[in-house]
Every structure is written in C-alpha cells, then in structure tokens.
Protein backbone atom coordinates (compact mmCIF):
# COMPACT_ATOMS: atom_id res chain seq x y z
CA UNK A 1 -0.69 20.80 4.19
CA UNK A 2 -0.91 20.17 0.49
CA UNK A 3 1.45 19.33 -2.02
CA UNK A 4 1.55 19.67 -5.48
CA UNK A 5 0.19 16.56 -7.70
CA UNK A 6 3.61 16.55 -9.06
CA UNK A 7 5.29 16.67 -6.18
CA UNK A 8 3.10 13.30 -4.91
CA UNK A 9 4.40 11.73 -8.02
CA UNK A 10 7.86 11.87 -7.68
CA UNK A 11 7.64 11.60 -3.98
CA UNK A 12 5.80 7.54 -5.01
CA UNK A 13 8.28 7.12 -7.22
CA UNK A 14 11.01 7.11 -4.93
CA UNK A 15 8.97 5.07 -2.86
CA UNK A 16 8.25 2.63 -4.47
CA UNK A 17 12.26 2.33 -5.81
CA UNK A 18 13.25 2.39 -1.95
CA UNK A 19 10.65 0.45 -0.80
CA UNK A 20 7.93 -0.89 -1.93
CA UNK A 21 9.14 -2.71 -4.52
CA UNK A 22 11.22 -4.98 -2.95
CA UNK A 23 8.20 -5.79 -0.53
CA UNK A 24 6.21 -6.71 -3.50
CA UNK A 25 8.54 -8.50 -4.78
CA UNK A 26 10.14 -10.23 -1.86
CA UNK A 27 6.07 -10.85 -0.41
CA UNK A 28 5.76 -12.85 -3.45
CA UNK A 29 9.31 -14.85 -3.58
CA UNK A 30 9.20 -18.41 -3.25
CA UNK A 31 11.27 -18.25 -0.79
CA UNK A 32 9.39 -18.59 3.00
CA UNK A 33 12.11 -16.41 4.89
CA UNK A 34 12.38 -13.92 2.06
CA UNK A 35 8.41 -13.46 2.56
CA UNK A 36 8.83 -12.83 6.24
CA UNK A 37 11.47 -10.90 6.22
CA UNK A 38 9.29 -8.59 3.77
CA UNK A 39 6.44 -8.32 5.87
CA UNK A 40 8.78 -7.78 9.32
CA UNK A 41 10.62 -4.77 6.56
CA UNK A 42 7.52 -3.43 5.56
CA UNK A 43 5.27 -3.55 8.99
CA UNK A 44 8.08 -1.72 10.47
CA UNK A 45 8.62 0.71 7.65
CA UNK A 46 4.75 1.44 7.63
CA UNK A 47 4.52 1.42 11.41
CA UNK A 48 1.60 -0.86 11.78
CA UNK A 49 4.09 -3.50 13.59
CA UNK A 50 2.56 -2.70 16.82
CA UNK A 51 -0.88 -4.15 15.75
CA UNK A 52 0.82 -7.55 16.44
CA UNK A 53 1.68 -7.79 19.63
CA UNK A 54 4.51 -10.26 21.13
CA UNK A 55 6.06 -11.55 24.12
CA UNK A 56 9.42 -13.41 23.94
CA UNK A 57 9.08 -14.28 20.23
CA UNK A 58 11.70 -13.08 17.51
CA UNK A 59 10.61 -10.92 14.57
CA UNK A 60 9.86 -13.46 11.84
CA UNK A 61 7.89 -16.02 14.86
CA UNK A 62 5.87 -12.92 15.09
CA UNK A 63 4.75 -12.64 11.64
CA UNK A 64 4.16 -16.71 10.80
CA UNK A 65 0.55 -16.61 11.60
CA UNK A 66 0.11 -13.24 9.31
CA UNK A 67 2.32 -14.80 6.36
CA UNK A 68 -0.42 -17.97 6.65
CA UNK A 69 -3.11 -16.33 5.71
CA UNK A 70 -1.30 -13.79 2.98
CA UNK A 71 0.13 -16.74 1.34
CA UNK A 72 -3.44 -17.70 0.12
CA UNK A 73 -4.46 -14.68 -1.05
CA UNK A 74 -5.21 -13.93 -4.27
CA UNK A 75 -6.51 -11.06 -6.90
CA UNK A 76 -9.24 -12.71 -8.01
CA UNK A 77 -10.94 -13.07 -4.74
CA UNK A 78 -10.83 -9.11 -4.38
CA UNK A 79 -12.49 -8.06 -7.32
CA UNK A 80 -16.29 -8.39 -6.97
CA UNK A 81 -16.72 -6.92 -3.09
CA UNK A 82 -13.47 -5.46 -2.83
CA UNK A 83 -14.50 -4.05 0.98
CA UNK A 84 -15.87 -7.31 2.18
CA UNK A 85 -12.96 -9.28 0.88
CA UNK A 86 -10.38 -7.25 2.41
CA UNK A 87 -12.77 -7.61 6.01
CA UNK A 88 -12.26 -11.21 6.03
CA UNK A 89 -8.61 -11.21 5.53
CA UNK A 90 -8.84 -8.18 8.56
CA UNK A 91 -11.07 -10.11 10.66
CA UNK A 92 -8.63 -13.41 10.03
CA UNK A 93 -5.64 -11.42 11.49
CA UNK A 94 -7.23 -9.73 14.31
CA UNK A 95 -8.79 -13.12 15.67
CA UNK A 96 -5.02 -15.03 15.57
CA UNK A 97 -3.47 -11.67 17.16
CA UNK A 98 -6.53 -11.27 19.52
CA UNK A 99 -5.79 -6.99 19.59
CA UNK A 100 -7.78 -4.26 18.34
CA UNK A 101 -7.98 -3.47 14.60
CA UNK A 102 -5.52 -4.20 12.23
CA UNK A 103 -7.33 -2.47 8.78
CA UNK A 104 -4.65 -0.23 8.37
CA UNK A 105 -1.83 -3.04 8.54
CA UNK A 106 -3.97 -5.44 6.41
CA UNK A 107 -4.59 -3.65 3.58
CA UNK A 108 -0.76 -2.51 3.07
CA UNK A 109 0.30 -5.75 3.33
CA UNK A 110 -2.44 -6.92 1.12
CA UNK A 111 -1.21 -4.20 -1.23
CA UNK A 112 2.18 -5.08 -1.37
CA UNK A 113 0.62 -8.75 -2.24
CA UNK A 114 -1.25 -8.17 -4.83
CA UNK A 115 -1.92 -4.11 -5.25
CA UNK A 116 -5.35 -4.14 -7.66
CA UNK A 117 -7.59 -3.72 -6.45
CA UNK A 118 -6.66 -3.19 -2.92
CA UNK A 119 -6.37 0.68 -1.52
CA UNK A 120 -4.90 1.32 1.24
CA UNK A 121 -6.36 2.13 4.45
CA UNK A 122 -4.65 5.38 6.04
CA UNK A 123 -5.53 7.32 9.16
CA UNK A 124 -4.21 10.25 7.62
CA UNK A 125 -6.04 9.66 4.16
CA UNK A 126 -8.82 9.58 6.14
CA UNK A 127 -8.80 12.53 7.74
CA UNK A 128 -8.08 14.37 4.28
CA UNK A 129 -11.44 12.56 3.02
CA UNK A 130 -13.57 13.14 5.89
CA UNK A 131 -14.47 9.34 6.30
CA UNK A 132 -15.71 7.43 9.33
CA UNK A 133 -13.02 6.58 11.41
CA UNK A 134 -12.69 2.51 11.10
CA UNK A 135 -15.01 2.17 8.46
CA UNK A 136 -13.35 0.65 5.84
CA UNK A 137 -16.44 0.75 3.29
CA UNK A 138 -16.81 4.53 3.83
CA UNK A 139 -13.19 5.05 3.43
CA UNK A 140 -13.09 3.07 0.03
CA UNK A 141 -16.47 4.62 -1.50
CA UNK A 142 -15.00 8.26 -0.47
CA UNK A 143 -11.38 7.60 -1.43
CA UNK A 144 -12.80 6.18 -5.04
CA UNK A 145 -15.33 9.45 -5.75
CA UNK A 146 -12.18 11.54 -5.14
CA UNK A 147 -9.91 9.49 -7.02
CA UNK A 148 -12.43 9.72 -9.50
CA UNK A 149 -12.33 13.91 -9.67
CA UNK A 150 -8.09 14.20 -9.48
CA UNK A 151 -7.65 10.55 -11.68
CA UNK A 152 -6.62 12.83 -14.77
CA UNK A 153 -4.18 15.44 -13.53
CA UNK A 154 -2.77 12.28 -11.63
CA UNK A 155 -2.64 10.62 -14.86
CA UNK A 156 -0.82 13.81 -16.61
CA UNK A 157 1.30 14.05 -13.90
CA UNK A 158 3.02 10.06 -14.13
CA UNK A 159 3.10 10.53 -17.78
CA UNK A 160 5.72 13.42 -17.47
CA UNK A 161 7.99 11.39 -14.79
CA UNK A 162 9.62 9.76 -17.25
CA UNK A 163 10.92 13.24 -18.31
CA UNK A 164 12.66 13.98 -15.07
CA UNK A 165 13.57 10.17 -14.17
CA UNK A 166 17.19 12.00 -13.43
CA UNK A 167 15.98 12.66 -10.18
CA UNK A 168 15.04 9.74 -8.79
CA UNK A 169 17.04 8.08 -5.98
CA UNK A 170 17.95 4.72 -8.40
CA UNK A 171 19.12 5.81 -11.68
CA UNK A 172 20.17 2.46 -12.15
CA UNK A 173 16.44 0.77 -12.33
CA UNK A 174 14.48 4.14 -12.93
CA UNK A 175 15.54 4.05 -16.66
CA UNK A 176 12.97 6.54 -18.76
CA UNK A 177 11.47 3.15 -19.95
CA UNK A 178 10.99 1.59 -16.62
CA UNK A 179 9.63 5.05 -15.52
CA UNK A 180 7.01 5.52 -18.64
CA UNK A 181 6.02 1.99 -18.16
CA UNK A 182 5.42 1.53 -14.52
CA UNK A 183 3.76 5.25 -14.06
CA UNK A 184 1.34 4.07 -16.55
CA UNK A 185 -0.47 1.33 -14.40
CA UNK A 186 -3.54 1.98 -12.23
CA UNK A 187 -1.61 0.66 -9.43
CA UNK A 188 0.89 3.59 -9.16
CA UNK A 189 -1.23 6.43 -10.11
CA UNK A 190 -3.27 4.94 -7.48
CA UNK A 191 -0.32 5.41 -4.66
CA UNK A 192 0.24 8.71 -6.24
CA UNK A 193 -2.93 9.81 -4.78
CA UNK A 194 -2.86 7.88 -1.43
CA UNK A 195 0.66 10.02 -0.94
CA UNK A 196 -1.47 13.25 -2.27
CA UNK A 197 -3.67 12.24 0.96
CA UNK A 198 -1.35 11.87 2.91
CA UNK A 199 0.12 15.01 2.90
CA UNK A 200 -3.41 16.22 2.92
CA UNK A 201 -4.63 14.97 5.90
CA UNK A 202 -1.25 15.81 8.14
C-alpha cells in the first residue's frame, strides 16, 4: 500500500509529538529511572520488547543491562562507519540477552539516543526496499540510494507542515514555529521516509 509523501509527513509529525519525543528526550534525562522508563515506553510502543527476554524480573530490571551500554553512546562514534558502529552496539546487546537478533530494537533505541546518523532498521522498510533480510549494511546502502531519489519531494513536503500545523494532535507544542523549525532537520525528513516505507512495504 502506498501513501502519499504528504500523508507520511503529517503521519511523523504526530509521531513524533505522541511519541517519540518524549523518548528522546526522556532517553537522554539525567535522571536513571526516567531513562528506563523510556526505553521500557518505547520497546513496547515499537514492539521489539520481545527481543529481551525475561523470567521473574520487573520491566525496568529487564532493561538495566540495555540502558548500560546506551548510556555510553555517542554521535560521534557513528559517523565514519555508520553500519559497523551500530553492529557493535547490536552485537553488545545480543551477547548480554543471549537471543537471536536484536538490529531492529537497537537501532530505534539508538535513534531515539542520538537520531543522526542512525536509520532505523525495519522489517517492513525492508521489504519495500528489497534488501537482504538481516543485513544491516544492505539495508542502509539501499535505504540511502532511495532516500537519495524521494529526499526533495520529502523536503517540499515538511516545508508546507507548518501550513497545516492545525491538525496536529498537540496544538499546544506544534506551534507553526516549532513545526517550520523541527521539519527542517535531516533527522525528521529522515523518519518521514522510514514511515513512507513503512506503509510501503505492508
């Protein structure tokens, strides 16, 4: 199924008022339990919490070892091999949860860390690019070309949301400044097409 461009921009924008937002922000509070309780929010809401396995532990036990190793993440280290970077933090995870993969699960969370220059790793993005299933290196060189061909309708698209910020779902943050300004970073025109996938490859 696919959806308008301008559709997939709203759609983010609402998404990232509802949600994603407060996982960046809370992911990055300095506040231990506030960074748990972000990536316990957001595992659920992006329904990778199964990738991490329990027994009689409660929800925030269960995500100690994962906030670990996301608390010493940072940008910089992503930005020369952005695929090989984002495989150690994978492998890191998988070997303290002992399961199967965990791409998909890393990369959102690393997202909601630190967004650039993390994409997100999507089964269903995947499937709308044609790329090797578990191959995170295909996936990012295939979801980048495409970017590369849809990056300035995408662009046109976030420029006009600040037109029609009356429809959000938060009036109260999604002021047409707040709007213009955050639909302008590479960041959110980025989600715009990972939701553009999305719908793609249901």
């Amino acid at each position: 199924m696919k959806y308008s461009i301008e559709y997939c921009s709203l759609h983010y924008l609402n998404m990232w008022l509802k949600h994603d937002k407060r996982y960046h922000e809370s992911i990055n509070s300095v506040k231990r339990e506030e960074r748990l309780s972000a990536i316990d929010g957001a595992a659920k809401y992006y329904k990778v919490a199964r990738n991490f396995p329990i027994k009689s532990e409660n929800g925030r036990v269960r995500y100690e070892r994962i906030l670990k190793i996301i608390d010493k993440v940072v940008a910089s280290e992503f930005y020369g091999d952005t695929v090989s970077s984002v495989e150690k933090v994978e492998s890191k995870i998988r070997g303290v949860y002992k399961g199967g993969s965990v791409l998909s699960a890393t990369t959102k969370l690393l997202w909601l860390k630190i967004r650039n220059p993390i994409i997100i790793y999507d089964s269903q993005a995947r499937k709308a690019l044609n790329a090797k299933d578990g191959d995170f290196s295909d996936f990012y060189e295939k979801w980048h070309a495409a970017y590369e061909k849809d990056k300035e309708p995408i662009a046109s698209a976030c420029s006009k949301l600040s037109r029609i910020s009356r429809y959000s779902c938060d009036q109260t943050i999604a002021t047409k400044d707040y709007v213009k300004t955050i639909s302008a970073q590479p960041w959110f025109q980025e989600r715009v097409f990972d939701v553009y996938l999305w719908h793609k490859g249901l």
